[in-house]
Protein backbone atom coordinates (compact mmCIF):
# COMPACT_ATOMS: atom_id res chain seq x y z
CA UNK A 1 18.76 -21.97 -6.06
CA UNK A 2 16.73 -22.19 -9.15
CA UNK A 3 16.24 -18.86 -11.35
CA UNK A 4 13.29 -19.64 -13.75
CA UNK A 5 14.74 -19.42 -17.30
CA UNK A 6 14.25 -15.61 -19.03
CA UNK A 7 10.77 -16.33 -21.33
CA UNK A 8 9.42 -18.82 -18.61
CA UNK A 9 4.94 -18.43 -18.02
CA UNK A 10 4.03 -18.35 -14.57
CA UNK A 11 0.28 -18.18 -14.69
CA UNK A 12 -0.36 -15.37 -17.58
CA UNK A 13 2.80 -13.60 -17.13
CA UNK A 14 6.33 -14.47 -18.90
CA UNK A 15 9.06 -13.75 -16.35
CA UNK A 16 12.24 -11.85 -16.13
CA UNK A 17 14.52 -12.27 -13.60
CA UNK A 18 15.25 -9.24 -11.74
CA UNK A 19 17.31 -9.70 -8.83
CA UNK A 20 17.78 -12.30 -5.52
CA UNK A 21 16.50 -10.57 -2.11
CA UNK A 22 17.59 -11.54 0.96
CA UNK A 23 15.43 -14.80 1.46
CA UNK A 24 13.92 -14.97 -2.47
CA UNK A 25 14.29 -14.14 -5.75
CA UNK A 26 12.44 -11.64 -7.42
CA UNK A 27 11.16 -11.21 -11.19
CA UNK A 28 8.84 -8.64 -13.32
CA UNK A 29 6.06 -10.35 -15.06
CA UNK A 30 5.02 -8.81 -18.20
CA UNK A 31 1.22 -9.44 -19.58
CA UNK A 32 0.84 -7.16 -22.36
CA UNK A 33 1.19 -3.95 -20.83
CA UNK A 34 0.59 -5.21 -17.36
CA UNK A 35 3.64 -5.52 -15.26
CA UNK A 36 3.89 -7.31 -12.21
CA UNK A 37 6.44 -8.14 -9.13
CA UNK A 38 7.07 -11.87 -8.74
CA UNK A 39 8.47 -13.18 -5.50
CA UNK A 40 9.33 -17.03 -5.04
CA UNK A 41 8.33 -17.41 -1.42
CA UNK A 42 10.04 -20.91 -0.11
CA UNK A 43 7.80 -22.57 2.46
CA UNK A 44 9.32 -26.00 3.60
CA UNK A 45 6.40 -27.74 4.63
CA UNK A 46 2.44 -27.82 4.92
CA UNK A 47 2.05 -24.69 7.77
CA UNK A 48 4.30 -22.70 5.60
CA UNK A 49 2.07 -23.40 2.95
CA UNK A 50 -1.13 -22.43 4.64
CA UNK A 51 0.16 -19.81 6.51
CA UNK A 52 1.51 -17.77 3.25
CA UNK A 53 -2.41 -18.83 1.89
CA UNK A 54 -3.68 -16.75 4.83
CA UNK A 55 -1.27 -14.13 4.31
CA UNK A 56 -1.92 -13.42 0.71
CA UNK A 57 -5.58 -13.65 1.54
CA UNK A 58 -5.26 -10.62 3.97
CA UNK A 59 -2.73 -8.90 1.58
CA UNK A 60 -5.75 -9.22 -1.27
CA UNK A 61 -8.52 -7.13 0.41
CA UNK A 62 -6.00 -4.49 1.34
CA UNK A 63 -6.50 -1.14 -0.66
CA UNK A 64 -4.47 1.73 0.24
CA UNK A 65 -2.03 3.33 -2.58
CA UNK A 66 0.62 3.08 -0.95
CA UNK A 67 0.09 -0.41 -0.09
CA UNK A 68 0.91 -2.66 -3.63
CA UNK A 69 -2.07 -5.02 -4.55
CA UNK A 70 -1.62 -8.61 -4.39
CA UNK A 71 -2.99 -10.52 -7.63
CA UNK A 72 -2.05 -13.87 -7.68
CA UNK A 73 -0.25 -16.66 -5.66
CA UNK A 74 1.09 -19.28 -8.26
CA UNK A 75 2.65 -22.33 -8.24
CA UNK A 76 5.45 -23.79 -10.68
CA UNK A 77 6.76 -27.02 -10.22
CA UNK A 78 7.46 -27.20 -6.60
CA UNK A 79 7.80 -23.33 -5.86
CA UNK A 80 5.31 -21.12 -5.15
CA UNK A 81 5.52 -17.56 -6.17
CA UNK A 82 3.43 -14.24 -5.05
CA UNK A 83 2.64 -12.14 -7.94
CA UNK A 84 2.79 -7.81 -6.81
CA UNK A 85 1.61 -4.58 -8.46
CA UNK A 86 5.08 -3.62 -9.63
CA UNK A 87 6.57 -0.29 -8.39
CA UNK A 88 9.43 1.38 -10.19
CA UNK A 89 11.76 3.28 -7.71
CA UNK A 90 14.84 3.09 -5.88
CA UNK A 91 15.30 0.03 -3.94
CA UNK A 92 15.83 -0.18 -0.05
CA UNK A 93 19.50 -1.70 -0.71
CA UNK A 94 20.17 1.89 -2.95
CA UNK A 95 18.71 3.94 -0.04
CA UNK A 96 20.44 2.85 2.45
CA UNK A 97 23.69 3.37 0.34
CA UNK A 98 22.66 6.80 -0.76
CA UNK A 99 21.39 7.35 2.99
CA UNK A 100 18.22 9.39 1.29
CA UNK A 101 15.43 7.87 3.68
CA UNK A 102 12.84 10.41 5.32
């Protein structure tokens, strides 16, 4: 697993690494006062590749506020990474420990 290095540009944002999800790691970008959700998204060959294309492609004309906005899908070295409006709240993992869903 590689963690991008605290500082590190991806596109116009500097990262921070946050946590690692279940299949990625995840990061806050910071542009000015912009903040944004970062997740490395491993695709292991072509298909992947176009298929997350598509995906992020439907993901960008979606506009509902309680849907987060996709703004970018970046590439760094061989990784690619989908750049999120960033939402602060508690995280699925703390819910389901705190049992507070519905």
């Amino acid at each position: 697993i590689h963690v991008l290095a605290p500082g590190t540009r991806l596109a116009v944002y500097q990262v921070e690494f946050l946590r690692r999800g279940g299949m990625s790691l995840c990061y806050l970008g910071k542009n000015g006062e912009n903040q944004r959700f970062i997740k490395e998204v491993r695709c292991d060959n072509e298909d992947e590749v176009s298929a997350l294309k598509r995906v992020y492609e439907a993901m960008r004309k979606l506009q509902h506020p309680q849907i987060p906005r996709a703004h970018a899908l970046c590439q760094h070295a061989s990784h690619l990474y989908l750049v999120t409006d960033f939402v602060e709240g508690t995280s699925l993992a703390q819910m389901s420990r705190q049992r507070k869903f519905g």
